[in-house]
PDB file of N, CA and C in Angstrom:
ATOM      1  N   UNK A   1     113.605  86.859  94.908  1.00  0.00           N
ATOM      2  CA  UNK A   1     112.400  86.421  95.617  1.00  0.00           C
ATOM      3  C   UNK A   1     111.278  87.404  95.315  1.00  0.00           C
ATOM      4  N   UNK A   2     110.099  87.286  95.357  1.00  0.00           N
ATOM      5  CA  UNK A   2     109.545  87.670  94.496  1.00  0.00           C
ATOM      6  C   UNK A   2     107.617  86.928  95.066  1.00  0.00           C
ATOM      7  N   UNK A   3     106.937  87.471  95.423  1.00  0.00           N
ATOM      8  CA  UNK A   3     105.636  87.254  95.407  1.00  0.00           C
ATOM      9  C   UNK A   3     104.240  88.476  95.091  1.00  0.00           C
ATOM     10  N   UNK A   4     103.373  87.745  94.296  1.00  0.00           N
ATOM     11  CA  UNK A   4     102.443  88.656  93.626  1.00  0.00           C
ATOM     12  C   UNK A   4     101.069  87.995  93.922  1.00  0.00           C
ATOM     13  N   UNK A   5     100.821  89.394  95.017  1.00  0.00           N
ATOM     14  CA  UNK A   5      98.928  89.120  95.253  1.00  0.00           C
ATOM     15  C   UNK A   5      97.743  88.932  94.383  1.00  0.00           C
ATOM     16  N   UNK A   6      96.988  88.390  94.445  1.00  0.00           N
ATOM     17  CA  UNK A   6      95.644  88.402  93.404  1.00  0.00           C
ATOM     18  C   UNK A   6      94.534  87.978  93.844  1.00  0.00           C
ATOM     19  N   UNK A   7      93.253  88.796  93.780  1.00  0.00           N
ATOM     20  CA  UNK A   7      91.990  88.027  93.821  1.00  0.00           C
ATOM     21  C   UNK A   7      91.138  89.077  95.072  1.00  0.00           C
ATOM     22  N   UNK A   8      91.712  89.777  95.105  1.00  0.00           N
ATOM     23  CA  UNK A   8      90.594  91.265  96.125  1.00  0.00           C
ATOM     24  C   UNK A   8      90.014  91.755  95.622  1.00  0.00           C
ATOM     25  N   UNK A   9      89.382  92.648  95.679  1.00  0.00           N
ATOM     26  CA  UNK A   9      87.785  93.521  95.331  1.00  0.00           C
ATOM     27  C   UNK A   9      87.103  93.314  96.950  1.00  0.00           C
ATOM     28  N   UNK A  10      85.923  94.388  96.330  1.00  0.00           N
ATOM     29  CA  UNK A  10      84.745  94.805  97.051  1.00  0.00           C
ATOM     30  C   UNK A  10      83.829  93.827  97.019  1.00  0.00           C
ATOM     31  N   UNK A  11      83.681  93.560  98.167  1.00  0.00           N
ATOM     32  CA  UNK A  11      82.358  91.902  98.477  1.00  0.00           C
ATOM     33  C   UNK A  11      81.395  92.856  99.848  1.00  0.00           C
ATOM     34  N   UNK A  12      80.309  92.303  99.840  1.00  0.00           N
ATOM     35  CA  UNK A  12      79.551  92.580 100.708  1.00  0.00           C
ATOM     36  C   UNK A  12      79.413  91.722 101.753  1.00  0.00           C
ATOM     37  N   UNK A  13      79.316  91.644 103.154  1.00  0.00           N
ATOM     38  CA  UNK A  13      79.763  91.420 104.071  1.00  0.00           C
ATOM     39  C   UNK A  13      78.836  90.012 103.815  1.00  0.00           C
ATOM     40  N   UNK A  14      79.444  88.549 104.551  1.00  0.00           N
ATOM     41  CA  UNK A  14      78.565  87.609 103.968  1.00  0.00           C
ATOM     42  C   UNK A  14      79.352  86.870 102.965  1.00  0.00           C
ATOM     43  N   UNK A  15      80.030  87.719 102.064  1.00  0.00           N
ATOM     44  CA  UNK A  15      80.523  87.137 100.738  1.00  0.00           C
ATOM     45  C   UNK A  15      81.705  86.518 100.661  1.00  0.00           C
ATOM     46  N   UNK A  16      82.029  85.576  99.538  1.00  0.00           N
ATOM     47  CA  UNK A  16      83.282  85.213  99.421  1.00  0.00           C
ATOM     48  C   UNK A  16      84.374  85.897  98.563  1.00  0.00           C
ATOM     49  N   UNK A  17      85.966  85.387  99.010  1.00  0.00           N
ATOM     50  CA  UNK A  17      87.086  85.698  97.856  1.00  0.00           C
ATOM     51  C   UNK A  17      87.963  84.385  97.771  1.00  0.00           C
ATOM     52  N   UNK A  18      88.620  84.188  96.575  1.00  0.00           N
ATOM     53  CA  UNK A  18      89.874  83.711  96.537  1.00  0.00           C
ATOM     54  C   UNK A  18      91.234  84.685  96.117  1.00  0.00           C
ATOM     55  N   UNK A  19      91.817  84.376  96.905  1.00  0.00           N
ATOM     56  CA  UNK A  19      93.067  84.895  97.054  1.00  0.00           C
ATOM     57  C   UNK A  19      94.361  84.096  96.238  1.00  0.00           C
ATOM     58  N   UNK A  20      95.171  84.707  95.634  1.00  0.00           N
ATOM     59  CA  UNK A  20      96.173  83.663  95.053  1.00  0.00           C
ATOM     60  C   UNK A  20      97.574  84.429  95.127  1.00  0.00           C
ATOM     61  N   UNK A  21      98.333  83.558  95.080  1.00  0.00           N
ATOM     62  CA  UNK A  21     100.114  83.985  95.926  1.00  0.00           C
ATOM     63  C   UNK A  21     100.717  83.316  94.711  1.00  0.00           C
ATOM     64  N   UNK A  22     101.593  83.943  93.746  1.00  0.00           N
ATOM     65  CA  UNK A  22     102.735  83.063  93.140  1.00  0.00           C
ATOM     66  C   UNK A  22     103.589  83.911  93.641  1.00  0.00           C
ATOM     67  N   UNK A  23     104.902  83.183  93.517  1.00  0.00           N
ATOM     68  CA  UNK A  23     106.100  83.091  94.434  1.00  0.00           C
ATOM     69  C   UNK A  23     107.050  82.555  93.397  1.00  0.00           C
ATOM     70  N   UNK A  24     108.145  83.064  93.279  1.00  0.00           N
ATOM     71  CA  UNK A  24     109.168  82.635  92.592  1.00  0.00           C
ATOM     72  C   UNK A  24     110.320  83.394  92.980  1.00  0.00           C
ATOM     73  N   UNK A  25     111.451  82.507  92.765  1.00  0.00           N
ATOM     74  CA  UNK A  25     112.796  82.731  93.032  1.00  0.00           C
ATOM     75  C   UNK A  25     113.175  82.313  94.473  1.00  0.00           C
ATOM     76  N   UNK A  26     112.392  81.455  94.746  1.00  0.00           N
ATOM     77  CA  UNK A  26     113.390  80.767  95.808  1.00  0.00           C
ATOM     78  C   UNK A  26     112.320  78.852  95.628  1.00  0.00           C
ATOM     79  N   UNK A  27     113.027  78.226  96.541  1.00  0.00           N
ATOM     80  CA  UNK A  27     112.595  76.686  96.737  1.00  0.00           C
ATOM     81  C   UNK A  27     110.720  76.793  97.399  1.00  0.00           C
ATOM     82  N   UNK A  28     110.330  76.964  96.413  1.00  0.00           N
ATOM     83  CA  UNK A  28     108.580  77.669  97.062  1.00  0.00           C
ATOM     84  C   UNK A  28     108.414  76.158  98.282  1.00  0.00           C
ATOM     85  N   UNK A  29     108.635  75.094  97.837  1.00  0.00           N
ATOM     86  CA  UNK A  29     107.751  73.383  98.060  1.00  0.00           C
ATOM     87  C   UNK A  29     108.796  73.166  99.135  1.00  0.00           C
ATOM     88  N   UNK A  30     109.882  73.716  99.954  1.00  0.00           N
ATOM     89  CA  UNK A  30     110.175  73.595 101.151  1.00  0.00           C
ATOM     90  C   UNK A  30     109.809  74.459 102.126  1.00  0.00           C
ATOM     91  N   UNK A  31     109.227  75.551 101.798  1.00  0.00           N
ATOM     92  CA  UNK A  31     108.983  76.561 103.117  1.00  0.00           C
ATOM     93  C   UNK A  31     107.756  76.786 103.421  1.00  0.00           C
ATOM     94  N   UNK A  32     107.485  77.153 104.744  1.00  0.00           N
ATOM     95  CA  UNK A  32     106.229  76.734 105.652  1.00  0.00           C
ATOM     96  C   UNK A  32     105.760  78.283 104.824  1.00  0.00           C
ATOM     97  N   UNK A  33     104.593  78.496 104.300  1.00  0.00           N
ATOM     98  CA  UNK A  33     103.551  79.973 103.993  1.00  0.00           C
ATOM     99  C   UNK A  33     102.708  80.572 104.423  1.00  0.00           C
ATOM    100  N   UNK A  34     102.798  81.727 104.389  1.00  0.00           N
ATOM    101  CA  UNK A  34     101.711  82.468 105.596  1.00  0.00           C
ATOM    102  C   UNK A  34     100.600  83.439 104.395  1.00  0.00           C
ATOM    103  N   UNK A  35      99.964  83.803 104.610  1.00  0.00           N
ATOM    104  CA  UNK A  35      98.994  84.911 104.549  1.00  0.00           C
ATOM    105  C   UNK A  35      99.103  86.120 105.408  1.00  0.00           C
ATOM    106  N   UNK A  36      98.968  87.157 105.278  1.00  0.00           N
ATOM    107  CA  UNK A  36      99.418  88.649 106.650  1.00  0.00           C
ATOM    108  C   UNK A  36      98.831  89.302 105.870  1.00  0.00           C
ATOM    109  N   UNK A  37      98.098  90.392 106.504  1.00  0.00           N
ATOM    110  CA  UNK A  37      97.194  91.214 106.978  1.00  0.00           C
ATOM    111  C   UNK A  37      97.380  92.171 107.176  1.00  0.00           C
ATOM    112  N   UNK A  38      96.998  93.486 106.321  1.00  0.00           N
ATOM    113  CA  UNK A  38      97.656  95.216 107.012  1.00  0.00           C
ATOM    114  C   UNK A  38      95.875  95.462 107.262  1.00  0.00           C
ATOM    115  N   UNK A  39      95.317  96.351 108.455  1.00  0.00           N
ATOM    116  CA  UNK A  39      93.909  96.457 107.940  1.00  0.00           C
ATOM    117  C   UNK A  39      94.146  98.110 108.120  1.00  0.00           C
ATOM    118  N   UNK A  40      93.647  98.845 108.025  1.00  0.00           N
ATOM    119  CA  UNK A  40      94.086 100.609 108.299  1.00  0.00           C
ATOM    120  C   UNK A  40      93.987 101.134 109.195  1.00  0.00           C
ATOM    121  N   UNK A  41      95.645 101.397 109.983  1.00  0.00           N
ATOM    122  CA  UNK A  41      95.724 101.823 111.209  1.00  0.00           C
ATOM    123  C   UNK A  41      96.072 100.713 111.849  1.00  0.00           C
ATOM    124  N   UNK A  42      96.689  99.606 111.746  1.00  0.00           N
ATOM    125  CA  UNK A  42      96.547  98.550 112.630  1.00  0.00           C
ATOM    126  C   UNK A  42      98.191  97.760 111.611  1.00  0.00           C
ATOM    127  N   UNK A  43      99.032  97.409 112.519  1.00  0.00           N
ATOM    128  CA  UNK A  43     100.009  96.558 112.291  1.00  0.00           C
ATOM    129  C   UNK A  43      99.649  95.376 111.204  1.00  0.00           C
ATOM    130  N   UNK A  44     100.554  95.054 110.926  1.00  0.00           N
ATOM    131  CA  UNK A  44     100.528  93.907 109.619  1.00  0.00           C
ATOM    132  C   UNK A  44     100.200  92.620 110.613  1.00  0.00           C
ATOM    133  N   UNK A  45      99.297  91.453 110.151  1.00  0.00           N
ATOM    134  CA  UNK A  45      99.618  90.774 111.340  1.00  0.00           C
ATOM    135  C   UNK A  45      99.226  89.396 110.372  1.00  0.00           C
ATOM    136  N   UNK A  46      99.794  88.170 111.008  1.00  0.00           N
ATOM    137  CA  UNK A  46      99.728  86.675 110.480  1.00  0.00           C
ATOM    138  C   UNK A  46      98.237  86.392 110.393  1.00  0.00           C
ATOM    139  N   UNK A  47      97.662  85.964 109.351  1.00  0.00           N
ATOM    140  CA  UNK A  47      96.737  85.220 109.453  1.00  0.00           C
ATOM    141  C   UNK A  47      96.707  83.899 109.431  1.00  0.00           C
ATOM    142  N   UNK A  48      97.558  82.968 108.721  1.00  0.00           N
ATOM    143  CA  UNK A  48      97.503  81.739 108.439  1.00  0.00           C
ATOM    144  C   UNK A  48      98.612  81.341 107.406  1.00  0.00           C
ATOM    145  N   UNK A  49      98.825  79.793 108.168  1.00  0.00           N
ATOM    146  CA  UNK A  49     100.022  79.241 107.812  1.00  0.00           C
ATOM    147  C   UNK A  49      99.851  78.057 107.034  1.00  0.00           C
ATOM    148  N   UNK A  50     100.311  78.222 106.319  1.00  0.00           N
ATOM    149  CA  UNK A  50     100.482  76.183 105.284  1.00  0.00           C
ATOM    150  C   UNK A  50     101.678  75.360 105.632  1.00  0.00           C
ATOM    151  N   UNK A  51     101.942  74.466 106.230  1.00  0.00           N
ATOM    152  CA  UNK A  51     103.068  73.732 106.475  1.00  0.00           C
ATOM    153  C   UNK A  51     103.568  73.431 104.582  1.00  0.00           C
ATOM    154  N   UNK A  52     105.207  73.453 104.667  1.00  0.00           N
ATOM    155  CA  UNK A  52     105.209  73.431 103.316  1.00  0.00           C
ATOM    156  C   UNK A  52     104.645  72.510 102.179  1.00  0.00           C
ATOM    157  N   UNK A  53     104.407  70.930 103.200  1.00  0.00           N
ATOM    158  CA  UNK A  53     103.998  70.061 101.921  1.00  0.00           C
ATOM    159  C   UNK A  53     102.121  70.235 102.045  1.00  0.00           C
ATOM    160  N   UNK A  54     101.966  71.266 102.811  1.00  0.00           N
ATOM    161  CA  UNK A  54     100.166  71.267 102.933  1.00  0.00           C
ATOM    162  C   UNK A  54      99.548  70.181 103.407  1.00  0.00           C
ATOM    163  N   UNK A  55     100.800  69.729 104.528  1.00  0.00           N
ATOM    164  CA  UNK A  55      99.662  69.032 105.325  1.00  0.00           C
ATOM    165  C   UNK A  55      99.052  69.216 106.601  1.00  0.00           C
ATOM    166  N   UNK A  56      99.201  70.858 106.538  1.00  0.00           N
ATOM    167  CA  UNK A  56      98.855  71.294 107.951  1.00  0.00           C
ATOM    168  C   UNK A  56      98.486  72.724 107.779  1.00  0.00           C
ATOM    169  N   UNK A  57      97.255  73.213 107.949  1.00  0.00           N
ATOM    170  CA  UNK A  57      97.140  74.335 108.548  1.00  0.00           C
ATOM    171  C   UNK A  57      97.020  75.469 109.897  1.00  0.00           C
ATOM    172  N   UNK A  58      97.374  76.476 110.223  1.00  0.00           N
ATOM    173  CA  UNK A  58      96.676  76.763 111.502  1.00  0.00           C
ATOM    174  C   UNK A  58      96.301  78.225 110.678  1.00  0.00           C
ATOM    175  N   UNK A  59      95.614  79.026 111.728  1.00  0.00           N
ATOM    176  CA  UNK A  59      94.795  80.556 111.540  1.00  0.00           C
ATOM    177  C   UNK A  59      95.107  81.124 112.237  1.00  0.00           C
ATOM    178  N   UNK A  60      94.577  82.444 112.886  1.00  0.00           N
ATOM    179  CA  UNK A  60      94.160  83.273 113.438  1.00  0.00           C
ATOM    180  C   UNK A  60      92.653  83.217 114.083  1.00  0.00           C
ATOM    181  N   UNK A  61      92.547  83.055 115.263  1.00  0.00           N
ATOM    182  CA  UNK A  61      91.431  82.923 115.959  1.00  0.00           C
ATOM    183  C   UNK A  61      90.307  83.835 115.265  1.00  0.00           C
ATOM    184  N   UNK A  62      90.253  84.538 114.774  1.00  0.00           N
ATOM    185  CA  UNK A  62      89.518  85.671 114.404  1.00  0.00           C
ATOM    186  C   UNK A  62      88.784  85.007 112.702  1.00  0.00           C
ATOM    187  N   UNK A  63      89.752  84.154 112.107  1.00  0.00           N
ATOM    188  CA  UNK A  63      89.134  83.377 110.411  1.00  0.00           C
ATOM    189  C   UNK A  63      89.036  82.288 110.570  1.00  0.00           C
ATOM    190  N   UNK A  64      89.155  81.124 112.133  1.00  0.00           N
ATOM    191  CA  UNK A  64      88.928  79.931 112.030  1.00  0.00           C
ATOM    192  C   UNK A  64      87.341  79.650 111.460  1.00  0.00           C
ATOM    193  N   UNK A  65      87.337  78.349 110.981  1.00  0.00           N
ATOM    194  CA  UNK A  65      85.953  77.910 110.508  1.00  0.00           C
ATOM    195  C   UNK A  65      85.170  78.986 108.945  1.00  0.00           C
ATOM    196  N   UNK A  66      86.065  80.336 109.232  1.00  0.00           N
ATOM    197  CA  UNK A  66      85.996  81.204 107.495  1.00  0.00           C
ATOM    198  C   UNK A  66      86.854  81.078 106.940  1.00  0.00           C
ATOM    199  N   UNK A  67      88.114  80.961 106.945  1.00  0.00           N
ATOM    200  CA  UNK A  67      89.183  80.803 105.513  1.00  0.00           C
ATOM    201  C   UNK A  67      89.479  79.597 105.655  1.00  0.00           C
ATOM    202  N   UNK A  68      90.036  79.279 104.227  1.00  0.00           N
ATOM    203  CA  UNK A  68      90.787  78.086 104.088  1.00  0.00           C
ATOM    204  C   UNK A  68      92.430  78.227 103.749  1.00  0.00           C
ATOM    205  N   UNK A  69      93.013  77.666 103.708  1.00  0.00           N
ATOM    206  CA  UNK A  69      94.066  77.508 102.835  1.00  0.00           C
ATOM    207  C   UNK A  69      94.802  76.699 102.290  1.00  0.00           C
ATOM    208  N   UNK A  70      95.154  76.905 100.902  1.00  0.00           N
ATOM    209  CA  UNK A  70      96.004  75.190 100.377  1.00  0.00           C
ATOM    210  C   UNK A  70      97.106  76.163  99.355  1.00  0.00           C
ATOM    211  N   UNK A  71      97.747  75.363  98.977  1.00  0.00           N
ATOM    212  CA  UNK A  71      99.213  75.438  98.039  1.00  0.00           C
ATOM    213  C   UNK A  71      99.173  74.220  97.014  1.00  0.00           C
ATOM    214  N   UNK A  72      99.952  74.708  95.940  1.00  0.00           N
ATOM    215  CA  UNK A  72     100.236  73.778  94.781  1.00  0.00           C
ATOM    216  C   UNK A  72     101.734  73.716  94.719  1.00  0.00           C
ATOM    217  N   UNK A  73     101.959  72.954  95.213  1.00  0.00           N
ATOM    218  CA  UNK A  73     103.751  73.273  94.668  1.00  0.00           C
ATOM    219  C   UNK A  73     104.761  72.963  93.356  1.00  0.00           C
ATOM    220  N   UNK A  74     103.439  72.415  92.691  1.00  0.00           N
ATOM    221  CA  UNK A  74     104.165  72.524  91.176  1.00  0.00           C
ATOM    222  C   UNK A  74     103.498  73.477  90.363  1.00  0.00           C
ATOM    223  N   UNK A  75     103.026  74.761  91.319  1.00  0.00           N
ATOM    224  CA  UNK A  75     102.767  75.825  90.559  1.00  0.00           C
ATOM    225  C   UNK A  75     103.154  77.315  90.964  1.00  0.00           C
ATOM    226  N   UNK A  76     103.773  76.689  91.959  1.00  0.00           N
ATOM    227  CA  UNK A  76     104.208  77.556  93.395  1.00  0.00           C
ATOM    228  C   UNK A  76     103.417  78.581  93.627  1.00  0.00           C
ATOM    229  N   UNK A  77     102.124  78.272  93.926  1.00  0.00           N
ATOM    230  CA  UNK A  77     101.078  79.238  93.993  1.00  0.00           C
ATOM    231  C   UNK A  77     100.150  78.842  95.563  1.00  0.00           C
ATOM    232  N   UNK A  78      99.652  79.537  96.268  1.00  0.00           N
ATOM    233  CA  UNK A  78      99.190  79.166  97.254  1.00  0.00           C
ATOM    234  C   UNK A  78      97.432  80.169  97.187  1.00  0.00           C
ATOM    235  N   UNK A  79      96.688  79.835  97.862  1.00  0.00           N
ATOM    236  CA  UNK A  79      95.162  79.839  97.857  1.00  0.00           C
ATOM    237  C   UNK A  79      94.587  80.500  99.000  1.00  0.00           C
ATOM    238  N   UNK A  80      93.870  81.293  99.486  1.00  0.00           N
ATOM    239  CA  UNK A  80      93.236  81.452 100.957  1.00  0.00           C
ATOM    240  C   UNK A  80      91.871  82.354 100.070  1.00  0.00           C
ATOM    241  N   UNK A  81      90.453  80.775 100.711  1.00  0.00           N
ATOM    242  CA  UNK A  81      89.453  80.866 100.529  1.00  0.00           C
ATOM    243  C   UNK A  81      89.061  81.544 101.562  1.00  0.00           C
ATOM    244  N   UNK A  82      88.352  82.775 101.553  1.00  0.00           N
ATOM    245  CA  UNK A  82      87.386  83.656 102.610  1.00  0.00           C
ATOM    246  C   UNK A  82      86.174  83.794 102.364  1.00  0.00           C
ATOM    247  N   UNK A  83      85.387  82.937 103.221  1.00  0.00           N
ATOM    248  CA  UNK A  83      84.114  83.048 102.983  1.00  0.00           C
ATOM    249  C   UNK A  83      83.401  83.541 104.644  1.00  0.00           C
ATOM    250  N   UNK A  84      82.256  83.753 104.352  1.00  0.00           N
ATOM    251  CA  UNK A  84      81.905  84.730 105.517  1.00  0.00           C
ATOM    252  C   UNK A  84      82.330  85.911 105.901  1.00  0.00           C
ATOM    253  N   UNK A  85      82.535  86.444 105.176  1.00  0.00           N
ATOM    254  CA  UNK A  85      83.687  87.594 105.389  1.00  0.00           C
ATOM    255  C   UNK A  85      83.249  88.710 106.320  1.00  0.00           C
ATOM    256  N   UNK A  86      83.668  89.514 107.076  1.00  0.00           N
ATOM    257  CA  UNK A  86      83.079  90.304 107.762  1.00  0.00           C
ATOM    258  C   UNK A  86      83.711  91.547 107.667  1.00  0.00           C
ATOM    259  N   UNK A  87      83.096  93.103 107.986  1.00  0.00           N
ATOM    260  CA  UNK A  87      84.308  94.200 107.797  1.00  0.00           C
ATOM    261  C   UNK A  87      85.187  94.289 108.681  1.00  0.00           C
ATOM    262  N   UNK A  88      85.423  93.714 109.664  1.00  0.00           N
ATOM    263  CA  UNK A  88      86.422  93.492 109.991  1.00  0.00           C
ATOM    264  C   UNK A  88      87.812  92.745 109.227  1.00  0.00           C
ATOM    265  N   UNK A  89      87.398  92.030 108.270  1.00  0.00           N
ATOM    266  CA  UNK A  89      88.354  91.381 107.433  1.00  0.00           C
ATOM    267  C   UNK A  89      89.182  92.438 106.430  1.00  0.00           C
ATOM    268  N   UNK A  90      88.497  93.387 106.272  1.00  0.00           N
ATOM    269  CA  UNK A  90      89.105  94.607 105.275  1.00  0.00           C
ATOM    270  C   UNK A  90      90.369  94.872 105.854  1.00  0.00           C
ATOM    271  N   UNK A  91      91.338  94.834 104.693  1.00  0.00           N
ATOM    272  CA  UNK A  91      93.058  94.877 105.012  1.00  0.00           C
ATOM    273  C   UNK A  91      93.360  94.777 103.466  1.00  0.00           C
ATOM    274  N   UNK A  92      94.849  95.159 103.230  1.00  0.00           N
ATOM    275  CA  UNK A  92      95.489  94.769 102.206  1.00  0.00           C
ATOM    276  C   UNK A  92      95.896  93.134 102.670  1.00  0.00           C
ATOM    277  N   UNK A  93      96.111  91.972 101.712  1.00  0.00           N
ATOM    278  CA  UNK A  93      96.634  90.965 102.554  1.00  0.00           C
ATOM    279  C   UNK A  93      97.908  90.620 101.517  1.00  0.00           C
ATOM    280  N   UNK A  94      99.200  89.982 102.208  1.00  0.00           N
ATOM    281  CA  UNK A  94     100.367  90.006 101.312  1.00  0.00           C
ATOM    282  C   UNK A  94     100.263  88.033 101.865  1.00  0.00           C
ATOM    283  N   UNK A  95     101.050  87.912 100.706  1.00  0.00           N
ATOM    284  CA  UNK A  95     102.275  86.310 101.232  1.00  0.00           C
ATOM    285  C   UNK A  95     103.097  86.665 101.043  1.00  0.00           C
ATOM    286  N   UNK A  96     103.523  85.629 102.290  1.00  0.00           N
ATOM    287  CA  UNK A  96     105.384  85.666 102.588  1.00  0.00           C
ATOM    288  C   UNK A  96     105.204  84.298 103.027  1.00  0.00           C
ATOM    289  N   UNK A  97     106.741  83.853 103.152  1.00  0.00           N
ATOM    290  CA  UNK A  97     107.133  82.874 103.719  1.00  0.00           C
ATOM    291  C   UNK A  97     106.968  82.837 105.425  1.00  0.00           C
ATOM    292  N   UNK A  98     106.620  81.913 105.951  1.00  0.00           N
ATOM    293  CA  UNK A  98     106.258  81.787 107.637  1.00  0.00           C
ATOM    294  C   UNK A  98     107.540  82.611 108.567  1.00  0.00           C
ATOM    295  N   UNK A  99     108.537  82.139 108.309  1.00  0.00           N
ATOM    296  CA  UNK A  99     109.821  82.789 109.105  1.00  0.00           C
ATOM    297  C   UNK A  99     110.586  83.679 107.751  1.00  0.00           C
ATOM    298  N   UNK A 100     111.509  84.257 108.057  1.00  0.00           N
ATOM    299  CA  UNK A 100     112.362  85.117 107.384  1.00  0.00           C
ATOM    300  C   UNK A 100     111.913  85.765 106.597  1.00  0.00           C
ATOM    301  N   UNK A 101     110.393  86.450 106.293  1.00  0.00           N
ATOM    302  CA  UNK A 101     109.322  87.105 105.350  1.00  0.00           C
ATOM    303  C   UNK A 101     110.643  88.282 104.971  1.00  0.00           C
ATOM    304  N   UNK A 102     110.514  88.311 103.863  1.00  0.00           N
ATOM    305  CA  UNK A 102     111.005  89.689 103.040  1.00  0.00           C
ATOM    306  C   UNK A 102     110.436  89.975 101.818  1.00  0.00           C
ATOM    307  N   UNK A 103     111.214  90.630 100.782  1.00  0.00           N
ATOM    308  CA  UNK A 103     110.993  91.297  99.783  1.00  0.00           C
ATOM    309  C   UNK A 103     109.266  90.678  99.571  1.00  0.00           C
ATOM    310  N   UNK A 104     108.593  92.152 100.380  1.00  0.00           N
ATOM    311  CA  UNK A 104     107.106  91.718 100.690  1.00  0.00           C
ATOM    312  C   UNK A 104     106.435  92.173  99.044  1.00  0.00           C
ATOM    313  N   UNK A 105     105.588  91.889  98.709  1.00  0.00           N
ATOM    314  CA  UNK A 105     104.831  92.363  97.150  1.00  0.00           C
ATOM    315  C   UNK A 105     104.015  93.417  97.873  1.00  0.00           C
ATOM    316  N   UNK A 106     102.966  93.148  96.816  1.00  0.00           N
ATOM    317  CA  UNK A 106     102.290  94.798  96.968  1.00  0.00           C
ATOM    318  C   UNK A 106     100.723  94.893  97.229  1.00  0.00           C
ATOM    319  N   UNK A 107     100.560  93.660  97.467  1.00  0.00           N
ATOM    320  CA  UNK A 107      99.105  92.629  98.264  1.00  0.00           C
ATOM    321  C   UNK A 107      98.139  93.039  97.447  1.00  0.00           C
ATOM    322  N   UNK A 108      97.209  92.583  97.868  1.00  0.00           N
ATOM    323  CA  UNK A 108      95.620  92.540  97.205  1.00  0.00           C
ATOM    324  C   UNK A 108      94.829  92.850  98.437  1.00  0.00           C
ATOM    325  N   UNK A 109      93.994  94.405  97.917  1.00  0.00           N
ATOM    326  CA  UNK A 109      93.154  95.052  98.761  1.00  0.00           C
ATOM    327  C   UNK A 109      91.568  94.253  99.122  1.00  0.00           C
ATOM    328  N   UNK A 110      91.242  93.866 100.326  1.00  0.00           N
ATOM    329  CA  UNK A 110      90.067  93.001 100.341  1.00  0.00           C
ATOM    330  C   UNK A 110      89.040  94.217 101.180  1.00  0.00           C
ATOM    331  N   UNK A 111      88.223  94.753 100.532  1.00  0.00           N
ATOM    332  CA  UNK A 111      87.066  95.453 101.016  1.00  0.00           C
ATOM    333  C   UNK A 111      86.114  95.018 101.423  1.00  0.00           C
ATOM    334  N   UNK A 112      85.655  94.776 102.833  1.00  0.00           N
ATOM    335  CA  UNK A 112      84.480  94.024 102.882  1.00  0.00           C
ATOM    336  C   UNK A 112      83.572  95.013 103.545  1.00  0.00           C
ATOM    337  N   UNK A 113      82.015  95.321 102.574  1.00  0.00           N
ATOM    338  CA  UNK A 113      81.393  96.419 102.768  1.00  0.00           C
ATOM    339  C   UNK A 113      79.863  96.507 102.126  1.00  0.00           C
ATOM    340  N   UNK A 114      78.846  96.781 102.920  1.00  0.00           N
ATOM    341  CA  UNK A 114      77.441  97.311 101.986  1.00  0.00           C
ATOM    342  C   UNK A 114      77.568  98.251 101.122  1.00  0.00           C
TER     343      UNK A 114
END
């Protein structure tokens, strides 16, 4: 099992990112996907979930109406659009699977900053 972050950098507050998750070594197109959040000094925490066939999202009260999220499952790659971003959003952010998250990757640092 196996997932690899992509798509962070330094944005100025205001700005957008895309984020991208491939995932391999397990059944990617049955399991529900999350997005999580380390920001510095502060616990890892859920941001947002994809039901596995993407027909459902929920968030975190804190990115409703700013991120999006979708999945491809014949690419086993998943998406979280951040727009509006605020410094509060600054965190490393990882994917994992919704329940039983393990062998975590090594995330993509999102700086949001003047």
């Amino acid at each position: 099992v196996q997932f690899v972050e992509s798509g962070g950098g330094l944005v100025q507050p205001g700005g957008s990112l895309r984020l991208s998750c491939a995932a391999s070594g397990f059944t990617f197109r049955i399991y529900d996907m999350s997005w999580y959040r380390r920001a510095p000094g502060k616990e890892r925490e859920l941001v947002a979930t994809v039901r596995y066939d993407g027909s459902s999202t929920n968030f975190v009260n804190s990115v409703k109406g700013r991120f999006t999220l979708s999945r491809d499952n014949t690419k086993n790659t998943m998406y979280l659009q951040m727009n509006s971003l605020k410094p509060e959003d600054t965190a490393v952010y990882y994917c994992n699977t919704r329940t039983n998250a393990r062998n975590w990757g090594q995330g993509t640092q999102v700086t949001v900053s003047s």
